[in-house]
C-alpha atoms as a PDB file:
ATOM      1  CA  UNK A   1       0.000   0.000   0.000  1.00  0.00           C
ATOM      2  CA  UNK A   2       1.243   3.525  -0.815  1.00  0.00           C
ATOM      3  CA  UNK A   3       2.347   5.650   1.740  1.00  0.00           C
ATOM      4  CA  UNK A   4      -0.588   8.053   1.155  1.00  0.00           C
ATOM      5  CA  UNK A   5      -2.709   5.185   1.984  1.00  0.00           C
ATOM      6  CA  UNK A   6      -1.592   4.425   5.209  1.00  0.00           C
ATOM      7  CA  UNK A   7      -1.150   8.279   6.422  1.00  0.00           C
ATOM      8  CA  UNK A   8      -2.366   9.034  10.177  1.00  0.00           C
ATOM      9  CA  UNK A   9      -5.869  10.651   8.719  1.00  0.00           C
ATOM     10  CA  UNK A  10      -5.119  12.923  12.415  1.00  0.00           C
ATOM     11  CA  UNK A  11      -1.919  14.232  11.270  1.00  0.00           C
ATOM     12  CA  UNK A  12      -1.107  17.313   9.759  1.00  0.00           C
ATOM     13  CA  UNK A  13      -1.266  17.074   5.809  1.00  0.00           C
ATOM     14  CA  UNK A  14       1.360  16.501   3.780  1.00  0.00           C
ATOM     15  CA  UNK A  15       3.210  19.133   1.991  1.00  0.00           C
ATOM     16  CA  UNK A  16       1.257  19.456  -1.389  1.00  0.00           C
ATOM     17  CA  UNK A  17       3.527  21.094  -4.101  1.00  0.00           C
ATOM     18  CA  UNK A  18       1.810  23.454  -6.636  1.00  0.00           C
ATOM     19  CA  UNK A  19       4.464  24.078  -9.596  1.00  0.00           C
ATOM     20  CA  UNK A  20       5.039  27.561  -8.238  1.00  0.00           C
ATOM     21  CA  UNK A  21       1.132  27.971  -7.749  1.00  0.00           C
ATOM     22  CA  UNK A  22       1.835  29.107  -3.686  1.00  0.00           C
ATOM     23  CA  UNK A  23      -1.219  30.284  -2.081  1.00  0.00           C
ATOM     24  CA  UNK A  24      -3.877  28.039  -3.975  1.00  0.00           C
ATOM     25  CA  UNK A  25      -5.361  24.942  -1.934  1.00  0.00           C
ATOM     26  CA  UNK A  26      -6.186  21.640  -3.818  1.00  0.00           C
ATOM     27  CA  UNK A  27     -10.138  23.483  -3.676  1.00  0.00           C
ATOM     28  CA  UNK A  28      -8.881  26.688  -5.955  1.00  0.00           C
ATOM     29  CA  UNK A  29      -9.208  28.930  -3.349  1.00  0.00           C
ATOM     30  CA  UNK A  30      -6.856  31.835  -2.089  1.00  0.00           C
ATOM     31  CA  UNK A  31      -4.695  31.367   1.174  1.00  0.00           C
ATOM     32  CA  UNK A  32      -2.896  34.207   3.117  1.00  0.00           C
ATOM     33  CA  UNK A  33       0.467  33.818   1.137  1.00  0.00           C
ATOM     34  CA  UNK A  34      -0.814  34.348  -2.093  1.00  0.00           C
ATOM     35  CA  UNK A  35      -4.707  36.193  -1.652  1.00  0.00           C
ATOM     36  CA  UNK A  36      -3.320  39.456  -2.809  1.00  0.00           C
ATOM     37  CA  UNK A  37      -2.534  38.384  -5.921  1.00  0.00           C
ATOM     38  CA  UNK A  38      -4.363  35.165  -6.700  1.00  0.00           C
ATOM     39  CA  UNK A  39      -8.171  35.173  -7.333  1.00  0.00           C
ATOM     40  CA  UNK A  40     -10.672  32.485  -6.503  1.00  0.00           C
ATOM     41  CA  UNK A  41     -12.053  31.180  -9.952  1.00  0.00           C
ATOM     42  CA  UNK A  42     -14.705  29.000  -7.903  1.00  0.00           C
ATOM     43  CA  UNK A  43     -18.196  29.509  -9.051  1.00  0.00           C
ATOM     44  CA  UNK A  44     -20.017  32.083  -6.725  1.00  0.00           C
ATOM     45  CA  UNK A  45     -22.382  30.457  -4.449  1.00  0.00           C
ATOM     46  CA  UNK A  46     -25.394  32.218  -6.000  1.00  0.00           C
ATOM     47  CA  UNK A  47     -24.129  31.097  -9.930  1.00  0.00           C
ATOM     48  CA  UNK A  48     -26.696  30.200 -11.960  1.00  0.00           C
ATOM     49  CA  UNK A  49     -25.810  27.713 -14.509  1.00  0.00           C
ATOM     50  CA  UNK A  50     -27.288  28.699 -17.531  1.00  0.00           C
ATOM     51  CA  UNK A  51     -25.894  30.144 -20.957  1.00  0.00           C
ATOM     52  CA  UNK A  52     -26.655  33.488 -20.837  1.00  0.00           C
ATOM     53  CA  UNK A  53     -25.175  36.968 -20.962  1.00  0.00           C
ATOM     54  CA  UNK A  54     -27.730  38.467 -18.831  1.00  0.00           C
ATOM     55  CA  UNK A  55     -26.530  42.086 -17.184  1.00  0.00           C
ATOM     56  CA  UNK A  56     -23.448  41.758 -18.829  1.00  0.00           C
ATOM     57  CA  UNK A  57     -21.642  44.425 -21.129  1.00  0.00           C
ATOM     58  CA  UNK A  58     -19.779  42.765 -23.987  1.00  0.00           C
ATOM     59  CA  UNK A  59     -16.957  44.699 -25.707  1.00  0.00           C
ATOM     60  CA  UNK A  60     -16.849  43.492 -29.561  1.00  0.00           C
ATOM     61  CA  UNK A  61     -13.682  44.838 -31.984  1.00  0.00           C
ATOM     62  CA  UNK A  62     -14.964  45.265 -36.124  1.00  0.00           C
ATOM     63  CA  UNK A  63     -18.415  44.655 -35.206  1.00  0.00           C
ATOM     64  CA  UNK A  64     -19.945  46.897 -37.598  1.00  0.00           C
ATOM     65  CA  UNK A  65     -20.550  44.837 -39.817  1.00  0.00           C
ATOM     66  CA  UNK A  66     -19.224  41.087 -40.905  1.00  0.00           C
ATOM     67  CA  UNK A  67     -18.578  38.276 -38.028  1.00  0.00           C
ATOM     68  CA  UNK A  68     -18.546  41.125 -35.272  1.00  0.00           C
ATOM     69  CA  UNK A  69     -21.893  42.359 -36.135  1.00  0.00           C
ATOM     70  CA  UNK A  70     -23.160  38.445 -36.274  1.00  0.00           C
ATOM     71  CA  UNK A  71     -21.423  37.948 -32.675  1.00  0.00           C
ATOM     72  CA  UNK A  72     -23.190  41.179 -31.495  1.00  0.00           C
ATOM     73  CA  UNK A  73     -26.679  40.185 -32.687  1.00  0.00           C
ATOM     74  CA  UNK A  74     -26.346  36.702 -30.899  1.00  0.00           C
ATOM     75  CA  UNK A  75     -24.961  38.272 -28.028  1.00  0.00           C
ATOM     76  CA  UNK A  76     -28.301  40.702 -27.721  1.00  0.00           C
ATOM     77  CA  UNK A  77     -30.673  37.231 -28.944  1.00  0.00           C
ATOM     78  CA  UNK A  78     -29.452  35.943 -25.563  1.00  0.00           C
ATOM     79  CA  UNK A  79     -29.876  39.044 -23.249  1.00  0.00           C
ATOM     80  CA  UNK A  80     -26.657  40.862 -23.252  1.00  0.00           C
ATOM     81  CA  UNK A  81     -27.273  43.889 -21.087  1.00  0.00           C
ATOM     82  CA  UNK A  82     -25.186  46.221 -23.827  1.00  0.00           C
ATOM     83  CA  UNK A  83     -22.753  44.926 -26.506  1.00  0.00           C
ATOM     84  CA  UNK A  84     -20.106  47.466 -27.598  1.00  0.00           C
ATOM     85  CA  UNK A  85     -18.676  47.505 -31.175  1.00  0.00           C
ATOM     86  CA  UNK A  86     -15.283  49.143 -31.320  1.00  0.00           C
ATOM     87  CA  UNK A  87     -14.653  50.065 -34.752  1.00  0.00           C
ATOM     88  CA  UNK A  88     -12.576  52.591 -37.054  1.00  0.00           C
ATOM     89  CA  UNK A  89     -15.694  52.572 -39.390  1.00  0.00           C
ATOM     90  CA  UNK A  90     -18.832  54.615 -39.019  1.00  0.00           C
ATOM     91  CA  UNK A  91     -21.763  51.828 -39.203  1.00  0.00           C
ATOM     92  CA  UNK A  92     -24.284  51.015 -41.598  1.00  0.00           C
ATOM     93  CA  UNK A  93     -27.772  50.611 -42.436  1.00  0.00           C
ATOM     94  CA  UNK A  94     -27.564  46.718 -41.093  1.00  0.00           C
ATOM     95  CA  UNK A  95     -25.812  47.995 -37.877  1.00  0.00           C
ATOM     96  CA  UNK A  96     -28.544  50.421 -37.517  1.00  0.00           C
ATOM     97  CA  UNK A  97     -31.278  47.836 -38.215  1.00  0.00           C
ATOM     98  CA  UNK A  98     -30.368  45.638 -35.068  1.00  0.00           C
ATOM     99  CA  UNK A  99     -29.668  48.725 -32.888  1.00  0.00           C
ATOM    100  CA  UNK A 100     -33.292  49.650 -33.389  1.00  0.00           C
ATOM    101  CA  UNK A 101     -34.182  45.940 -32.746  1.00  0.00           C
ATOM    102  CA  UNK A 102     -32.330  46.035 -29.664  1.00  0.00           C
ATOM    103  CA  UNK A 103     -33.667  48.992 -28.269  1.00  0.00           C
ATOM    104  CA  UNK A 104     -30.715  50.741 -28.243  1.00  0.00           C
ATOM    105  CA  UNK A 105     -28.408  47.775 -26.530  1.00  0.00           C
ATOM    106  CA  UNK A 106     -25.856  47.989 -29.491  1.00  0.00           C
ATOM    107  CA  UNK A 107     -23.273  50.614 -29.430  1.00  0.00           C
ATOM    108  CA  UNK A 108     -20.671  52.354 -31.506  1.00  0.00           C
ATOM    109  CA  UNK A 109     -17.522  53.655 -29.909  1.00  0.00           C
ATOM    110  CA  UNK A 110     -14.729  54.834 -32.324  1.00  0.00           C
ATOM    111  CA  UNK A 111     -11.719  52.923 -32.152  1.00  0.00           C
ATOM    112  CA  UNK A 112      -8.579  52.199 -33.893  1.00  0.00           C
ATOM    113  CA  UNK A 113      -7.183  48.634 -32.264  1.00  0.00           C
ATOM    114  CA  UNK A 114      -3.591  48.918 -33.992  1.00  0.00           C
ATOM    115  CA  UNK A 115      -3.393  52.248 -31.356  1.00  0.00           C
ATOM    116  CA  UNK A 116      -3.126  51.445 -27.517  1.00  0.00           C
ATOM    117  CA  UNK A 117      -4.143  54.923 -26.737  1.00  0.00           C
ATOM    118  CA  UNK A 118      -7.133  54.766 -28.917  1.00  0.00           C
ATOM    119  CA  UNK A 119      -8.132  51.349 -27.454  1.00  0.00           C
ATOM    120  CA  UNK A 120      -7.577  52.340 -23.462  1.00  0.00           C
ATOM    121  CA  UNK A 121      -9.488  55.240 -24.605  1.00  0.00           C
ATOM    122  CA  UNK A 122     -12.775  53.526 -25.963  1.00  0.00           C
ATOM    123  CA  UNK A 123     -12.548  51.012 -22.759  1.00  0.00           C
ATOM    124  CA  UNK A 124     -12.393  53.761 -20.632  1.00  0.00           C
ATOM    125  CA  UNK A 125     -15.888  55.344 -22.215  1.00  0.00           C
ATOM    126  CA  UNK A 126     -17.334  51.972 -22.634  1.00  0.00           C
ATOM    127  CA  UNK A 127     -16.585  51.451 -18.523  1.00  0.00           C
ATOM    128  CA  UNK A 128     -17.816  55.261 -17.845  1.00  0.00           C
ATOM    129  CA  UNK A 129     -21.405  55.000 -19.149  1.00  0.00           C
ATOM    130  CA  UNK A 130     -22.097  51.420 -17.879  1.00  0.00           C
ATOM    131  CA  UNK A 131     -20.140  50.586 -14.752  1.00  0.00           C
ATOM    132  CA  UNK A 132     -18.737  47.648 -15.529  1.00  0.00           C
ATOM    133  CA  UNK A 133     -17.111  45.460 -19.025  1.00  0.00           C
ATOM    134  CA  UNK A 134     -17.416  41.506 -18.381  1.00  0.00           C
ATOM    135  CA  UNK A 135     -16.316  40.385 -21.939  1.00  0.00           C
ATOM    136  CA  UNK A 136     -14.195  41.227 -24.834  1.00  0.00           C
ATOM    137  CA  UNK A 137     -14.498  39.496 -28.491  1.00  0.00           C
ATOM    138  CA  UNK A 138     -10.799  40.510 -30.271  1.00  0.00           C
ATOM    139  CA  UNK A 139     -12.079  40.193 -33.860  1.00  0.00           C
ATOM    140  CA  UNK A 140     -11.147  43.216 -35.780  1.00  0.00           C
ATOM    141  CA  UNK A 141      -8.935  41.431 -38.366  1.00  0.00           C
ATOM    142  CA  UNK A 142      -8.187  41.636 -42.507  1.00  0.00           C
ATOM    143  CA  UNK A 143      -7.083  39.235 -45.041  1.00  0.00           C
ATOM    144  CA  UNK A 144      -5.180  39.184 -47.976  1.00  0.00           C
ATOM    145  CA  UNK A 145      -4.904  36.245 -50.232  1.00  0.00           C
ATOM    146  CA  UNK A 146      -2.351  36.105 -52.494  1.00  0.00           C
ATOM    147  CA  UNK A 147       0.752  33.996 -53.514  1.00  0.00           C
ATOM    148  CA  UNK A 148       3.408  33.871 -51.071  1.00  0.00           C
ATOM    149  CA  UNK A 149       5.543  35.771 -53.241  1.00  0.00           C
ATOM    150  CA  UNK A 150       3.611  38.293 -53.807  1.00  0.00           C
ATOM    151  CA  UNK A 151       3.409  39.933 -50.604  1.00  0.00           C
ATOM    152  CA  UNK A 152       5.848  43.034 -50.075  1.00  0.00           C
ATOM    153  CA  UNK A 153       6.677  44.280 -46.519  1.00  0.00           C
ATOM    154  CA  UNK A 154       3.427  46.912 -46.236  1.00  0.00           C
ATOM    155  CA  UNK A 155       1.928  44.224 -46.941  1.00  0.00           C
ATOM    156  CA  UNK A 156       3.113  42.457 -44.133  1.00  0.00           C
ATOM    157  CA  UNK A 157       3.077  44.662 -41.724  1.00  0.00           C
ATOM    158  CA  UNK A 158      -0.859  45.892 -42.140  1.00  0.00           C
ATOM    159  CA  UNK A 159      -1.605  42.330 -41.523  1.00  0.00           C
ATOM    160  CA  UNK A 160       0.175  41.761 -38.432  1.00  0.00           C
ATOM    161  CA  UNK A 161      -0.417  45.059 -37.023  1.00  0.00           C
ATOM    162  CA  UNK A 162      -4.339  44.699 -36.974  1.00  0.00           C
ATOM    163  CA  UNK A 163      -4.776  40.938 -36.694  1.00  0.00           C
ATOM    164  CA  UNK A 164      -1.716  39.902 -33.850  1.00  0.00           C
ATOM    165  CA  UNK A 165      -1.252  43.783 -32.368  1.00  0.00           C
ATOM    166  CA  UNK A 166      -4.608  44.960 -32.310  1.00  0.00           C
ATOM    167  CA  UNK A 167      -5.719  41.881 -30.291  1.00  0.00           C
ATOM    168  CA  UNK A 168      -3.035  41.985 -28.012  1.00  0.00           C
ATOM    169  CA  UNK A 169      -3.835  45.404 -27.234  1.00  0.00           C
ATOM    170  CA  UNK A 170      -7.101  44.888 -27.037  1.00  0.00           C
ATOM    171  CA  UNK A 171      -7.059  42.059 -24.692  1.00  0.00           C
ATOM    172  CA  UNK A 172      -4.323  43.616 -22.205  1.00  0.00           C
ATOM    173  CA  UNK A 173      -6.129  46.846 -22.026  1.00  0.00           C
ATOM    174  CA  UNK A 174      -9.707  44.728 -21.414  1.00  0.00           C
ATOM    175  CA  UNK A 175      -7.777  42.392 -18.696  1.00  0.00           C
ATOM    176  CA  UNK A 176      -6.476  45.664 -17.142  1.00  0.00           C
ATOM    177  CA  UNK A 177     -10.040  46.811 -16.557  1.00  0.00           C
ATOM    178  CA  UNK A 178     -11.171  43.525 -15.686  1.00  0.00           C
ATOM    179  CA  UNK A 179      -8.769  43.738 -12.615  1.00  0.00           C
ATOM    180  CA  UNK A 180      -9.077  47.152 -11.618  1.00  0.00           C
ATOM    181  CA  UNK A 181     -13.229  46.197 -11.643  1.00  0.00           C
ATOM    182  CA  UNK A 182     -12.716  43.360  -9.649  1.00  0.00           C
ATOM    183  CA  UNK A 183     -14.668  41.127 -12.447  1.00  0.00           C
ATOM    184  CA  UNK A 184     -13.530  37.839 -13.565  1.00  0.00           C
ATOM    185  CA  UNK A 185     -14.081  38.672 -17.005  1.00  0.00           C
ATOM    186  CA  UNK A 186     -13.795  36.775 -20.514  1.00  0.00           C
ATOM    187  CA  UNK A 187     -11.903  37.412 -23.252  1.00  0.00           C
ATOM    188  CA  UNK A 188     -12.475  35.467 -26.951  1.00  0.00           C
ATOM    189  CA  UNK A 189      -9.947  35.803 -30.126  1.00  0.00           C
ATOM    190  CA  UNK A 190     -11.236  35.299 -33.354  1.00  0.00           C
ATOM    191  CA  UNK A 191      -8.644  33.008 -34.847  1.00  0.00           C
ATOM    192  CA  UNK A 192      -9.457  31.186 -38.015  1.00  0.00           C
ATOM    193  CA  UNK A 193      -9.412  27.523 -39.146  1.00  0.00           C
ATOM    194  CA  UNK A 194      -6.101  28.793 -40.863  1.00  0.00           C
ATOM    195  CA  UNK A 195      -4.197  28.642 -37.763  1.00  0.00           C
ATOM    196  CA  UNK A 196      -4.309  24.840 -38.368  1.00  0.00           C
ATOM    197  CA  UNK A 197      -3.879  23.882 -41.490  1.00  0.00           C
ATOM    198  CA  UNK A 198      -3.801  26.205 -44.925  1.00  0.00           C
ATOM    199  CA  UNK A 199      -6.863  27.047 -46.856  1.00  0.00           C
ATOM    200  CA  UNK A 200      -6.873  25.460 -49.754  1.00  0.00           C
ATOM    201  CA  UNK A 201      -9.668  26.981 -51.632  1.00  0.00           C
ATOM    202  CA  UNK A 202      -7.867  30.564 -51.034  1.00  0.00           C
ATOM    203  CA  UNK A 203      -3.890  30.100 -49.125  1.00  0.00           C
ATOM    204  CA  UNK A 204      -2.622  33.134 -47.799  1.00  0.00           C
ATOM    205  CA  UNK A 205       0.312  32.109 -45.045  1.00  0.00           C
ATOM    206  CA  UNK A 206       0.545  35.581 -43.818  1.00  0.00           C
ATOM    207  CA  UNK A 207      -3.140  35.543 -42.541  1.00  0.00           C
ATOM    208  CA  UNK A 208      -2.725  32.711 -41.266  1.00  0.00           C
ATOM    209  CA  UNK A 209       0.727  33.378 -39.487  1.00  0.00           C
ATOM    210  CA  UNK A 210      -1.198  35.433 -37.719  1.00  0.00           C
ATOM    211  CA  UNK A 211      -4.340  33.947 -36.896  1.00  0.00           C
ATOM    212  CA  UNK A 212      -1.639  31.107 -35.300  1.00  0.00           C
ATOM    213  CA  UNK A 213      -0.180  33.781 -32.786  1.00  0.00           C
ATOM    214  CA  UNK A 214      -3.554  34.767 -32.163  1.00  0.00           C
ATOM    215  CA  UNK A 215      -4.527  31.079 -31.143  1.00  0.00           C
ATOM    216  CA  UNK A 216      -1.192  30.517 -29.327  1.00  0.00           C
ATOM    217  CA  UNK A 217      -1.836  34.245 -27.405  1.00  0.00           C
ATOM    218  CA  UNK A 218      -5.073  32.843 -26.043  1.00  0.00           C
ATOM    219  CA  UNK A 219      -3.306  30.137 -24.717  1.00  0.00           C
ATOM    220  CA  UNK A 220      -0.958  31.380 -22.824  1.00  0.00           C
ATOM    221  CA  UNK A 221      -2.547  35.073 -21.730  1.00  0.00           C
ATOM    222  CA  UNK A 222      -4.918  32.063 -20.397  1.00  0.00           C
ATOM    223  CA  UNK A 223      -2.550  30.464 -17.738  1.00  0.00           C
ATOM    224  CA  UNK A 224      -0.897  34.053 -16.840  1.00  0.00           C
ATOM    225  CA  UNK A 225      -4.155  35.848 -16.118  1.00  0.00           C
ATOM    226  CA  UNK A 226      -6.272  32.896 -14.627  1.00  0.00           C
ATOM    227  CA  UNK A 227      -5.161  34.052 -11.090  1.00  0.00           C
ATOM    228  CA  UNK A 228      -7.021  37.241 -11.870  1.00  0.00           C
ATOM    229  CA  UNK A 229      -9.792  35.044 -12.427  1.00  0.00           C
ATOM    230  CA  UNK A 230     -10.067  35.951 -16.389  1.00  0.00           C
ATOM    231  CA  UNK A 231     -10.821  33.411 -18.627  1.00  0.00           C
ATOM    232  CA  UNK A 232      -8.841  33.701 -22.348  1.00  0.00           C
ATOM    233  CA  UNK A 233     -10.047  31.333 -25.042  1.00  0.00           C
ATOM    234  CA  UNK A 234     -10.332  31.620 -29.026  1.00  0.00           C
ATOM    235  CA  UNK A 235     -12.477  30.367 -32.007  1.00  0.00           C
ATOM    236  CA  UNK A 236     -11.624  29.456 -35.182  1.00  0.00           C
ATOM    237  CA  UNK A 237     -13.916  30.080 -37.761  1.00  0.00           C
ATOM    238  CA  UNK A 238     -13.960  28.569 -41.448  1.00  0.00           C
ATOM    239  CA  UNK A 239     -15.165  30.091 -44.754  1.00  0.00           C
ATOM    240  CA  UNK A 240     -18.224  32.657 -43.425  1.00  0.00           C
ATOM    241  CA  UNK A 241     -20.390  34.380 -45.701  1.00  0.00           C
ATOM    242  CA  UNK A 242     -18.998  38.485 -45.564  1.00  0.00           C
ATOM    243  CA  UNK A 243     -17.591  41.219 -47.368  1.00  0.00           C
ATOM    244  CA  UNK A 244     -14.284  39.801 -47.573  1.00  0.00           C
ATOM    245  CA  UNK A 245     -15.043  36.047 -48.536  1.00  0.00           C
ATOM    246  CA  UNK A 246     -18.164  36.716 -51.340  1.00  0.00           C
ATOM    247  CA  UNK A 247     -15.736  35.016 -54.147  1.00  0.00           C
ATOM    248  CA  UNK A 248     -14.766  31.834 -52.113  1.00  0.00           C
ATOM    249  CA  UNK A 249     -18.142  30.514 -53.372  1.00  0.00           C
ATOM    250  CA  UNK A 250     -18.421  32.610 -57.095  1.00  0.00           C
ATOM    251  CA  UNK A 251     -15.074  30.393 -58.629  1.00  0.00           C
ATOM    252  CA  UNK A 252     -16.474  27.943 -61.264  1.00  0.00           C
ATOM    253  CA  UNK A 253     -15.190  24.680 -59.373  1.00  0.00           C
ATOM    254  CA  UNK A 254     -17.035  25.187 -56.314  1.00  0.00           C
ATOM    255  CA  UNK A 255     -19.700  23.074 -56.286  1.00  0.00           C
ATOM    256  CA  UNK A 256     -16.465  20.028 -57.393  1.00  0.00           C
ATOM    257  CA  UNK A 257     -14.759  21.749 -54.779  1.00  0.00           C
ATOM    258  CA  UNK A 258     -17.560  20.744 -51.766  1.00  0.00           C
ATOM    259  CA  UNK A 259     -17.782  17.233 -53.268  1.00  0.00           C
ATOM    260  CA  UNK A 260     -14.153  17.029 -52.605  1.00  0.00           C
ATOM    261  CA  UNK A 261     -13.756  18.798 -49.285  1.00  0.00           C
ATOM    262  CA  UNK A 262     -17.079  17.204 -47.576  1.00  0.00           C
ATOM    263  CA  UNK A 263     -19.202  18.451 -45.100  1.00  0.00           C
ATOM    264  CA  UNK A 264     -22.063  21.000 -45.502  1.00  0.00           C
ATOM    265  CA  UNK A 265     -21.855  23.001 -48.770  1.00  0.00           C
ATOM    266  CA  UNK A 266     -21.585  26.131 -47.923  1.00  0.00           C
ATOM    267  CA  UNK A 267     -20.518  29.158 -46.163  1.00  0.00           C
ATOM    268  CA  UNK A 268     -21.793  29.795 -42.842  1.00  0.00           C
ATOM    269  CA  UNK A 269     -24.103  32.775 -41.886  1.00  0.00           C
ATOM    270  CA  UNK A 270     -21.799  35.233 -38.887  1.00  0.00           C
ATOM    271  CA  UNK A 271     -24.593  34.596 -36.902  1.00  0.00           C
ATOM    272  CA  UNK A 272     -23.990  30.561 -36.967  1.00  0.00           C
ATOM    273  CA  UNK A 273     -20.419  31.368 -34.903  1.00  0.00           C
ATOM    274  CA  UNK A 274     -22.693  33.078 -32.211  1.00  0.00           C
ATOM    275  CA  UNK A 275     -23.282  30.385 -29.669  1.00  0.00           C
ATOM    276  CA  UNK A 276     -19.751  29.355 -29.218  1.00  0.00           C
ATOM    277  CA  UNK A 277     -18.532  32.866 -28.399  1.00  0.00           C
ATOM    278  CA  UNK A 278     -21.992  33.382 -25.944  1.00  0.00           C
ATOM    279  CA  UNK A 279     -20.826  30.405 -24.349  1.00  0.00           C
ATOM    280  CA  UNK A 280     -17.429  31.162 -23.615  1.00  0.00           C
ATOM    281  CA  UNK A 281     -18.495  34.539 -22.658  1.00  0.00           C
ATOM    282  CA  UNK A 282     -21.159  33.410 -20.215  1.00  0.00           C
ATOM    283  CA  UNK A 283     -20.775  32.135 -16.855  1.00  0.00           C
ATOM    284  CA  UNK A 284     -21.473  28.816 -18.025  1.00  0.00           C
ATOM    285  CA  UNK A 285     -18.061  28.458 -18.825  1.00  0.00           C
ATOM    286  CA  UNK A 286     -16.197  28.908 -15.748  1.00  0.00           C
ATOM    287  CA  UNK A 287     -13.758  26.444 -16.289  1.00  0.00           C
ATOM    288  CA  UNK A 288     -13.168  27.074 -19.808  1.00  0.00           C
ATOM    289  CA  UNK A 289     -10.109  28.609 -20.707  1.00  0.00           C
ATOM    290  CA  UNK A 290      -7.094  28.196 -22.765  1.00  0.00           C
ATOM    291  CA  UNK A 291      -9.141  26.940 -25.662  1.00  0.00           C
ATOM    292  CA  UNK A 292      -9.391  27.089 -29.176  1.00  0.00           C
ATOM    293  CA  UNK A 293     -13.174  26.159 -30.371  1.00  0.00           C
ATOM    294  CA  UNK A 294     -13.150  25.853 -34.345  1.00  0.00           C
ATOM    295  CA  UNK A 295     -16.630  26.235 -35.951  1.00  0.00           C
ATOM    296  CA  UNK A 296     -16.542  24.719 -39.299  1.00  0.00           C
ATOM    297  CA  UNK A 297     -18.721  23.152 -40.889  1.00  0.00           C
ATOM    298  CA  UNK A 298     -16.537  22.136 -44.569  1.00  0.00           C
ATOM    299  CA  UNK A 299     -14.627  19.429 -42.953  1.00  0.00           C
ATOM    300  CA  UNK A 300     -12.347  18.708 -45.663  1.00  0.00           C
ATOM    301  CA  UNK A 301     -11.130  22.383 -46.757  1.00  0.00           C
ATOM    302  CA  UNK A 302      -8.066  22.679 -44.174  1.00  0.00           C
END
C-alpha cells in the first residue's frame, strides 16, 4: 500500500507542491500567502448555470458589420445587457437595423485597435457609461490572399499590425479593466481555421501566421491571467459568408470543390459562430479557458 494510503488521517497534511502555484489549496481557493494576488475562480455560491449573458456588457472589436456584427446580434438574442462595437468605421444601415431591434443595446464607440491609446481610450468610455465590461471578443482582423511571393513588406506589416497587435492590445487593455473592476471577465480571439492547417480553396500564409499567434496568445494570456480570475479562449472560424469572402463561393469549381472537401456546402451565416462565443463569454463556462473552439462546418477544406 502507498504511503498516502496508510497516512495518520489525524496528522497534519502533507506538503502538497503546486508548480510555483503558492497560495492556492487543492479546492482553488486563495490562502494568506498568495490572496493578494491570486483570485478564486470557484463559481459564486449564488451562480446560476445557464448560458446566458444576462446584465453583462460585452466589448466586440470590427463589429460593424461582418462576423462582429453576427457575434453582437447573438450576443443581444441571448440578453446581453449592452454589446459594444469598437470600430474605425462609421456603421451602416444593417448595424442600424439591429440597434433599433435592440432597443438601443448595441453601441458604436470609435476605435482604432492597432493604437493602444485609442483602445484604453474607448474602454475607458465603454466602462464610464455602464459601470462595468465583463467580456471582450478581439475580432477586428483583414485578409489578404495572395501567392506567397507576392506579398511586399506593407503588406506584411498591415496584416500583423491589426490581426496579432490589435488583439493583443485589445485584450491587455480589457484584462487591465477587468482587474481594476474586480470582475472575472472573458476574453475570446477570433482566430481562423487557418491557424491549423492552410486554406486550400484561397492560401494566404501571412493571414494565417497570424491567426496562429492569435490562437497561441489565447493560450498562454490564459494560464498568466487565470489568477485574476479571467478566462482567455479563441475560435476558429472557417469560410463565413462576408464582405471579404463573397468570391470563395463565385469560382467555377465550387460546387467540385464541396464534393471534394465534404461536409455542408456552404458558407456559414456570422450569426452561426454566435453560440460558441456566448458560451465562452457566459458564466457557463467557468472552467473554460485556454481553448481554441473551431466552428466549421466544410470538414475537408483545411
Amino acid at each position: 500500500m502507498s504511503p498516502i494510503a496508510t497516512a495518520d488521517l489525524n496528522s497534519p497534511s502533507p506538503a502538497i507542491h503546486t508548480n510555483g502555484l503558492d497560495g492556492i489549496d487543492v479546492n482553488g481557493r486563495s490562502s494568506s500567502a498568495g490572496s493578494s494576488t491570486t483570485k478564486s475562480t470557484q463559481p459564486a455560491a449564488n451562480h446560476h448555470w445557464r448560458i446566458t449573458l444576462e446584465n453583462k456588457v460585452i466589448v466586440i472589436t470590427g463589429a460593424n458589420r461582418g462576423i462582429g456584427l453576427g457575434i453582437a446580434e447573438v450576443c443581444l438574442a441571448n440578453s446581453a445587457s449592452i454589446v459594444y462595437s469598437f470600430d474605425l468605421f462609421e456603421p451602416g444601415e444593417e448595424f442600424a437595423a439591429i440597434k433599433t431591434a435592440y432597443r438601443g443595446r448595441l453601441r458604436y464607440i470609435h476605435c482604432d485597435v492597432t493604437n493602444e491609446t485609442s483602445v484604453t481610450n474607448a474602454i475607458d468610455t465603454a466602462v464610464e457609461q455602464t459601470g462595468r465590461l465583463d467580456g471582450l471578443v478581439a475580432n477586428a482582423g483583414m485578409t489578404k490572399h495572395q501567392p506567397a511571393l507576392n506579398f511586399d513588406r506593407p503588406q506584411l506589416e498591415k496584416l500583423f499590425n491589426l490581426n496579432v497587435y490589435g488583439a493583443y492590445f485589445c485584450a491587455t487593455a480589457a484584462a487591465k479593466k477587468f482587474i481594476e473592476l474586480d470582475i472575472k471577465g472573458s476574453i475570446v480571439f477570433t482566430a481562423s481555421m487557418t491557424s491549423y492547417r492552410p486554406n486550400r480553396a484561397a492560401p494566404s500564409a501571412p493571414y494565417g501566421g497570424t491567426k496562429a499567434a492569435v490562437r497561441n496568445m489565447a493560450h498562454t494570456l490564459a494560464m498568466e491571467w487565470a489568477q485574476h480570475g479571467i478566462r482567455v479562449n479563441s475560435i476558429s472560424p472557417g469560410f463565413v459568408k462576408t464582405a471579404m469572402t463573397y468570391f470563395v463561393d463565385q469560382a467555377p469549381d465550387w460546387d467540385l470543390k464541396m464534393q471534394y472537401y465534404g461536409g455542408m456546402p456552404r458558407l456559414a451565416d456570422p450569426k452561426e459562430l454566435g453560440g460558441a462565443y456566448v458560451y465562452l463569454l457566459s458564466d457557463g463556462a467557468s472552467y473554460t479557458t485556454g481553448i481554441d473552439i473551431p466552428v466549421a462546418g466544410i470538414v475537408g477544406a483545411w
